[in-house]
Protein backbone atom coordinates (compact mmCIF):
# COMPACT_ATOMS: atom_id res chain seq x y z
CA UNK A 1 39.15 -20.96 4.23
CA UNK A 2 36.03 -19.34 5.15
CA UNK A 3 35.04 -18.44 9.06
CA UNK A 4 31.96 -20.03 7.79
CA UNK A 5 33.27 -23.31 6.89
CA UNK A 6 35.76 -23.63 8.83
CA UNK A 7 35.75 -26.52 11.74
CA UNK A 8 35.15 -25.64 15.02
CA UNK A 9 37.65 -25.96 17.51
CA UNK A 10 35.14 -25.89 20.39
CA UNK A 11 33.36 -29.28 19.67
CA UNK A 12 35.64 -31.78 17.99
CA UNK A 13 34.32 -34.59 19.17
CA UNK A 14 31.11 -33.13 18.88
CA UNK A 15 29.67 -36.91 17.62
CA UNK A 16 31.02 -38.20 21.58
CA UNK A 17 28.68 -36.01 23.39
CA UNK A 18 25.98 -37.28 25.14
CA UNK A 19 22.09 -36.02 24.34
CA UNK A 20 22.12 -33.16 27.29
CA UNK A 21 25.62 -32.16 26.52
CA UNK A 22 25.37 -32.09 22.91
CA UNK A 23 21.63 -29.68 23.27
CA UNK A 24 23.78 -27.54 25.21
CA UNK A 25 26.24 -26.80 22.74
CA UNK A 26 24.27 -26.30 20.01
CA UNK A 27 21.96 -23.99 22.11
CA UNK A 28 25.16 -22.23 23.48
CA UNK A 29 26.32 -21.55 20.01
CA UNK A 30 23.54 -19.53 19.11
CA UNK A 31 24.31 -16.62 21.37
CA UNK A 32 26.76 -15.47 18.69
CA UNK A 33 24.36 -15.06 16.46
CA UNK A 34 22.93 -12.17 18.39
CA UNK A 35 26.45 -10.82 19.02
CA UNK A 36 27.33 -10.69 15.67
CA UNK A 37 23.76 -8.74 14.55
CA UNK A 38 24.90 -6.25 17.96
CA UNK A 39 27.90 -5.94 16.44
CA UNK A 40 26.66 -5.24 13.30
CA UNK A 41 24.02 -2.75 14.56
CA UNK A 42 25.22 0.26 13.00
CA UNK A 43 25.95 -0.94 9.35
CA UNK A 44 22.39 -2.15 10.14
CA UNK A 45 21.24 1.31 11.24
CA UNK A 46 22.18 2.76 8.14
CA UNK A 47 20.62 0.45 5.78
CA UNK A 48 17.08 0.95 7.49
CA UNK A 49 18.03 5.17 7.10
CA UNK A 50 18.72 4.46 3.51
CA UNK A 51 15.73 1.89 2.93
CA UNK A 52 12.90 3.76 4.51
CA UNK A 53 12.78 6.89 2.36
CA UNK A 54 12.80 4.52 -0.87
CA UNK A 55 10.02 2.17 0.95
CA UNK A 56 7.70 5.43 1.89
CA UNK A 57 7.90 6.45 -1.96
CA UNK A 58 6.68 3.35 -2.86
CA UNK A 59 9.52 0.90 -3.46
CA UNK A 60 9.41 -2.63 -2.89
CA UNK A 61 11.70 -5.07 -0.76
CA UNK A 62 13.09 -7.52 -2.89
CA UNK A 63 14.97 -10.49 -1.42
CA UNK A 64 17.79 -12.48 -3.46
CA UNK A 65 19.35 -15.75 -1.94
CA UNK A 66 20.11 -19.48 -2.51
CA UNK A 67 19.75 -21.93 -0.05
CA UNK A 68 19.18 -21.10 3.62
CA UNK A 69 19.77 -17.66 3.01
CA UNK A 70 17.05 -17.22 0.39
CA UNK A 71 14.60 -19.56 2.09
CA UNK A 72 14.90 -16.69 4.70
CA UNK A 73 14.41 -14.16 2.44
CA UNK A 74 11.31 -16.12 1.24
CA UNK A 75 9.92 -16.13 4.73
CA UNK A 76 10.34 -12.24 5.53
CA UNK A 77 8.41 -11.50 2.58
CA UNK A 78 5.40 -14.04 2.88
CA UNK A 79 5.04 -12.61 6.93
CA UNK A 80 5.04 -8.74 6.40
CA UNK A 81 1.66 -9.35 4.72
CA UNK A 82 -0.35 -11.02 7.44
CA UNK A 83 1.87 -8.70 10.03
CA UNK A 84 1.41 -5.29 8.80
CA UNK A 85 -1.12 -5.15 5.75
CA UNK A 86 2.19 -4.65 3.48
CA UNK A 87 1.39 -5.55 -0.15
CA UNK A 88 2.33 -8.47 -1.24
CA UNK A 89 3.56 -7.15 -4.65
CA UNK A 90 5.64 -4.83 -2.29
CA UNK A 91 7.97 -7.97 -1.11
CA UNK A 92 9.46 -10.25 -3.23
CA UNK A 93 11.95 -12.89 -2.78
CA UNK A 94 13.87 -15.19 -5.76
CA UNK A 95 15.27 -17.77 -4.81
CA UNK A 96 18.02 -19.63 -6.65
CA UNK A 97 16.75 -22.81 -8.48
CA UNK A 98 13.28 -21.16 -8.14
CA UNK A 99 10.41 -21.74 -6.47
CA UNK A 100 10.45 -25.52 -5.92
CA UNK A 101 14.45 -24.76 -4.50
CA UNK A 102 12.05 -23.86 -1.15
CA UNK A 103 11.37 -27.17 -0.45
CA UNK A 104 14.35 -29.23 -2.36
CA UNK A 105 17.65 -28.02 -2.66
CA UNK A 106 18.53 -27.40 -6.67
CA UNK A 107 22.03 -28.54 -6.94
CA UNK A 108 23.95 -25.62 -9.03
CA UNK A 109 21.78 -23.21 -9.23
CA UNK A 110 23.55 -21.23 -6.84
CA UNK A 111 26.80 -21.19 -9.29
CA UNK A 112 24.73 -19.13 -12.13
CA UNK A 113 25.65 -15.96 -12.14
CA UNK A 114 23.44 -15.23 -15.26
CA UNK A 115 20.45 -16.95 -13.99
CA UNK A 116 20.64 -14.45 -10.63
CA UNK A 117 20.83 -11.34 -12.67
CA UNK A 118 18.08 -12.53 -15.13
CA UNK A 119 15.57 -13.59 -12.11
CA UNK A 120 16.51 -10.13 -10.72
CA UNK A 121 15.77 -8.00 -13.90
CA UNK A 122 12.73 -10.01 -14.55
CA UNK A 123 11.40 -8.14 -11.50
CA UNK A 124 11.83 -4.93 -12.99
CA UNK A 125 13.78 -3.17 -10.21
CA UNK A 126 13.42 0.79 -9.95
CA UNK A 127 15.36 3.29 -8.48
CA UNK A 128 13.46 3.30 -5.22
CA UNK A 129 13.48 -0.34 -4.69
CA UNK A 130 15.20 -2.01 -1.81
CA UNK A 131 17.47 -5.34 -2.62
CA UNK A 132 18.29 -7.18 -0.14
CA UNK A 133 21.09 -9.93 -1.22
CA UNK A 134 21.76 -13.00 1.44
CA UNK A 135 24.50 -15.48 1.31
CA UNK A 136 26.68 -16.42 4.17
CA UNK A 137 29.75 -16.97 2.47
CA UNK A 138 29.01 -14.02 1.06
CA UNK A 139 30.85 -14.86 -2.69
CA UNK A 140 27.84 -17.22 -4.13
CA UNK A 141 27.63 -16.28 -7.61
CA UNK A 142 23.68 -16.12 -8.47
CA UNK A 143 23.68 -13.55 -5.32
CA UNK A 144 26.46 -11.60 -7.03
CA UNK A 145 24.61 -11.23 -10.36
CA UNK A 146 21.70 -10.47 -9.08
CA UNK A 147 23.62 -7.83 -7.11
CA UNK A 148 25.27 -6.19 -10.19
CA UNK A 149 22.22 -6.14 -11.75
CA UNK A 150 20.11 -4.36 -9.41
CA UNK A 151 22.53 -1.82 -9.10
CA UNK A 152 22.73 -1.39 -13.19
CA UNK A 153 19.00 -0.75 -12.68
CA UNK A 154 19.79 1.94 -9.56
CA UNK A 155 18.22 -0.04 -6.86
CA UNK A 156 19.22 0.38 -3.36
CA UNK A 157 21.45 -2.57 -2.57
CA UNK A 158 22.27 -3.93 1.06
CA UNK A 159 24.64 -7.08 1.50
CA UNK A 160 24.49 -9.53 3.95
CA UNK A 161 26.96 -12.10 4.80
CA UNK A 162 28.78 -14.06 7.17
CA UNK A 163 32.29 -13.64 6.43
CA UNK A 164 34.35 -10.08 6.34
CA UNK A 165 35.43 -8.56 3.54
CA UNK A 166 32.81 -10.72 1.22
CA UNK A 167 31.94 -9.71 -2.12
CA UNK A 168 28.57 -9.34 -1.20
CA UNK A 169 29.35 -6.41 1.36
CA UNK A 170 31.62 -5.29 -0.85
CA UNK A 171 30.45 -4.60 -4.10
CA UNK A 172 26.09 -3.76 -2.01
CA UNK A 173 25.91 0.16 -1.34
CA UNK A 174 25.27 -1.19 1.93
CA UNK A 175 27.33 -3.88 3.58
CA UNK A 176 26.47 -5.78 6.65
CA UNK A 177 28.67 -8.32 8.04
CA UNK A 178 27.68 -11.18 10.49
CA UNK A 179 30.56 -12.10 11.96
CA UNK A 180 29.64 -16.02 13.52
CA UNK A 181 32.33 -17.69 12.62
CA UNK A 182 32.77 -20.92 12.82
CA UNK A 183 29.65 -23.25 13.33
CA UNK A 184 29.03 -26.11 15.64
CA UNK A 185 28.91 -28.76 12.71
CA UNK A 186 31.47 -27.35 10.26
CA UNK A 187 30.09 -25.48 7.37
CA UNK A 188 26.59 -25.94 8.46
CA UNK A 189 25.14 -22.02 7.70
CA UNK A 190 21.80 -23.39 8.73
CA UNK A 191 22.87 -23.15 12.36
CA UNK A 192 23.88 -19.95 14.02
CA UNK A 193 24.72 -17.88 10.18
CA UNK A 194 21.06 -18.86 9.23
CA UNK A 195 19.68 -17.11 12.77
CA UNK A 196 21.87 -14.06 12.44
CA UNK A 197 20.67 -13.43 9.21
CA UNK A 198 17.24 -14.21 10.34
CA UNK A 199 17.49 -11.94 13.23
CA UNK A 200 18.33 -9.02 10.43
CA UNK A 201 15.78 -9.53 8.12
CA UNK A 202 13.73 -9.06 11.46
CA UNK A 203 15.08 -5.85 12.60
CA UNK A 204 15.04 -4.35 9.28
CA UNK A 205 11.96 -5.13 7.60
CA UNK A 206 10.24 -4.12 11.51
CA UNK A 207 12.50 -1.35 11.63
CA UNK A 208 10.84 -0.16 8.40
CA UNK A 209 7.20 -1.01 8.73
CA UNK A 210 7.47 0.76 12.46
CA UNK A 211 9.01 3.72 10.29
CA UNK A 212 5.78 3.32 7.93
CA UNK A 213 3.49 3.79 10.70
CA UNK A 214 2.57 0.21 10.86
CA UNK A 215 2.18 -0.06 14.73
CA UNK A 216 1.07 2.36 17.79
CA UNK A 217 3.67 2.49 20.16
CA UNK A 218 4.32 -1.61 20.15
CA UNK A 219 1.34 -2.66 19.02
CA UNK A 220 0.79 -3.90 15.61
CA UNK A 221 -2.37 -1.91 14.48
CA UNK A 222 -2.38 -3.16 10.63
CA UNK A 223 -2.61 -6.18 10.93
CA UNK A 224 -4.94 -8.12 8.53
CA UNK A 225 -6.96 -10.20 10.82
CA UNK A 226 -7.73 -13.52 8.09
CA UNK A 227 -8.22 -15.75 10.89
CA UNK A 228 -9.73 -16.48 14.44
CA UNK A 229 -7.04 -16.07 15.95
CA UNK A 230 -6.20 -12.82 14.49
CA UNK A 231 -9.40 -11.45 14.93
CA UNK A 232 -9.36 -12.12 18.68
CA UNK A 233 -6.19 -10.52 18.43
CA UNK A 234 -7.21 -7.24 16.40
CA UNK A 235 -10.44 -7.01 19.56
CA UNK A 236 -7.40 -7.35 22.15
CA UNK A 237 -5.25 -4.93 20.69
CA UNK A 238 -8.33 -2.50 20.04
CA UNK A 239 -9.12 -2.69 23.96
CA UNK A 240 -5.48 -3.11 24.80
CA UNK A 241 -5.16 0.76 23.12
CA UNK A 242 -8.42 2.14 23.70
CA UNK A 243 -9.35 0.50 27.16
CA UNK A 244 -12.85 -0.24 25.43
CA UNK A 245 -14.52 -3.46 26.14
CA UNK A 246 -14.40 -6.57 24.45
CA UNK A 247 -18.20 -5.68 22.93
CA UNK A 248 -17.96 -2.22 22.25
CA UNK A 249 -14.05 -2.75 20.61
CA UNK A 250 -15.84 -5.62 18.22
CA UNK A 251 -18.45 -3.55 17.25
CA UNK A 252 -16.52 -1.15 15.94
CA UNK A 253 -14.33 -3.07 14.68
CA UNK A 254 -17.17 -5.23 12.07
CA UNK A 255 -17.69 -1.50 11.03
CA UNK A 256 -14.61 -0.98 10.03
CA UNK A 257 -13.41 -4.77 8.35
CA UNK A 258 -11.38 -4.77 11.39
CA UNK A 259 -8.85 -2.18 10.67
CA UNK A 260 -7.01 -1.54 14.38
CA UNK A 261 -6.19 1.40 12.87
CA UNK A 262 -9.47 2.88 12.30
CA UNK A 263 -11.05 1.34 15.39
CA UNK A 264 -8.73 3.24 17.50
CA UNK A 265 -8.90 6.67 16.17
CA UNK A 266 -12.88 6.00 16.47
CA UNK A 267 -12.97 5.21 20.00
CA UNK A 268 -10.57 7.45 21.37
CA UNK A 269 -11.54 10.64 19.91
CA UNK A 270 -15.41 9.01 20.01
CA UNK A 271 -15.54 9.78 15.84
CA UNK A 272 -17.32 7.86 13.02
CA UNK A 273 -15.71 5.05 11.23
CA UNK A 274 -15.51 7.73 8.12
CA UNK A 275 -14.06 10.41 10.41
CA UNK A 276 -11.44 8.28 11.48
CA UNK A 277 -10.45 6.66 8.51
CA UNK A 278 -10.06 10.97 7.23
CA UNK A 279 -7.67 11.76 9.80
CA UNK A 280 -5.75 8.54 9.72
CA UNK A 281 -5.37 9.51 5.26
CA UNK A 282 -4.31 13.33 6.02
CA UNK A 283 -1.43 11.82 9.10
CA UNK A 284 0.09 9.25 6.49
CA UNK A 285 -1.18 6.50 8.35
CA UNK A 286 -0.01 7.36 11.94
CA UNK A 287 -2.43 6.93 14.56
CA UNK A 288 -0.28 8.80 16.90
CA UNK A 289 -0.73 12.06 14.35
CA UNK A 290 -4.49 11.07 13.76
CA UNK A 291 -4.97 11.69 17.51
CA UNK A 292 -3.00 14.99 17.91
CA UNK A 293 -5.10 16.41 14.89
């Protein structure tokens, strides 16, 4: 049987527990999550090395999952947008059972391994597109055709999975194993498999953007401010950087659409908008480079 489904031996009479002792082991239980991501830190490592040179030539991230895993894979996609400017043609997830499989499960669809390498093809992978395939058991069949397919096509494929020795890790270019075991309510891969893979999709789609330039030391400077609150945030980060007030960071910032970015450069080397938006094109985007030029 499965690490993944198979019953805990911490908790069996998990259903006897009163409300504070029954929070407590469910909260406890999600530390090895983030042990099993630390373990897995340098499989994770070498993804991102592999990834980011695709990424930088223009390749997209593609996400492939059923279930909790690809409802994860749905939500790293949707955020890098809003986060760091990234295109939203640039991340794509499928999602087994399709769209409406986000908000209802799809019973099945996760068995086809014909309908996962069809979705898959249908986005036209390329050679410098990054596929990243989630299932915590790590053998479910629409992942695994998808998987075959996008490495018929030569995309860059990276595995993810909560037991060892999956087919998932396996058969990807790049494996990575999250090692949980076995969850609090048996078989449940929502619980602590769901956050470890969540807290890789993190680190590796940051991991990359960071690599792209996207932020200035830790702050994210490409942002697309579509709110209130992220325009507040764009004039905080501008003054954060720059030490500018809040007045003279806003001004500059209407005359650039609010580009952090562009604001900085501006203020700090005390250029035009057009200046700054020049330097930031010939440093690939780095506002560290923009200021050393």
């Amino acid at each position: 049987m499965l690490k993944t489904e198979t019953p805990s031996t911490r908790h069996p009479e998990l259903d006897l527990y009163p409300a504070e002792q029954l929070v407590a082991a469910l909260v406890d239980d999600q530390f090895w999550a983030v042990e099993a991501v630390r373990l897995a830190s340098p499989h994770i490592t070498a993804a991102i090395a592999a990834a980011l040179p695709r990424i930088a030539a223009g390749g997209r991230l593609l996400y492939v999952g059923a279930g909790t895993s690809g409802r994860l894979g749905v939500l790293d996609s949707v955020e890098l947008s809003p986060t760091f400017s990234w295109p939203p043609e640039r991340a794509v997830a499928i999602l087994a059972g399709g769209t409406g499989a986000m908000f209802a499960a799809v019973e099945g669809a996760e068995d086809d391994v014909a309908q996962g390498a069809a979705d898959l093809l249908a986005l036209q992978p390329q050679s410098n597109d990054v596929v990243f395939l989630l299932a915590a058991s790590g053998a479910t069949p629409y992942v695994l055709g998808a998987l075959r397919a996008a490495r018929e096509a030569g995309a860059l494929t990276v595995g993810i999975a909560n037991n060892v020795e999956a087919p998932v890790v396996i058969e990807a270019q790049y494996g990575i194993v999250l090692d949980t075991g076995a969850e609090v309510i048996s078989g449940s891969t929502r619980l602590k498999a769901g956050t470890a893979q969540k807290i890789t999709l993190n680190t590796i789609s940051s991991a990359l953007m960071v690599g792209l330039h996207k932020t200035y030391g830790n702050l994210m400077v490409d942002l697309k401010p579509t709110n209130a609150k992220l325009i507040l945030r764009a004039v905080a980060l501008t003054m954060h950087a720059t030490g500018a007030e809040e007045a003279q960071a806003r001004r500059v910032l209407e005359q650039c659409q609010f580009h952090v970015k562009v604001a900085i450069v501006a203020l700090l080397k005390k250029i035009t908008i057009d200046q700054a938006q020049a330097l930031l094109a010939g440093a690939d985007g780095s506002v560290r480079a923009a200021l050393a030029a």
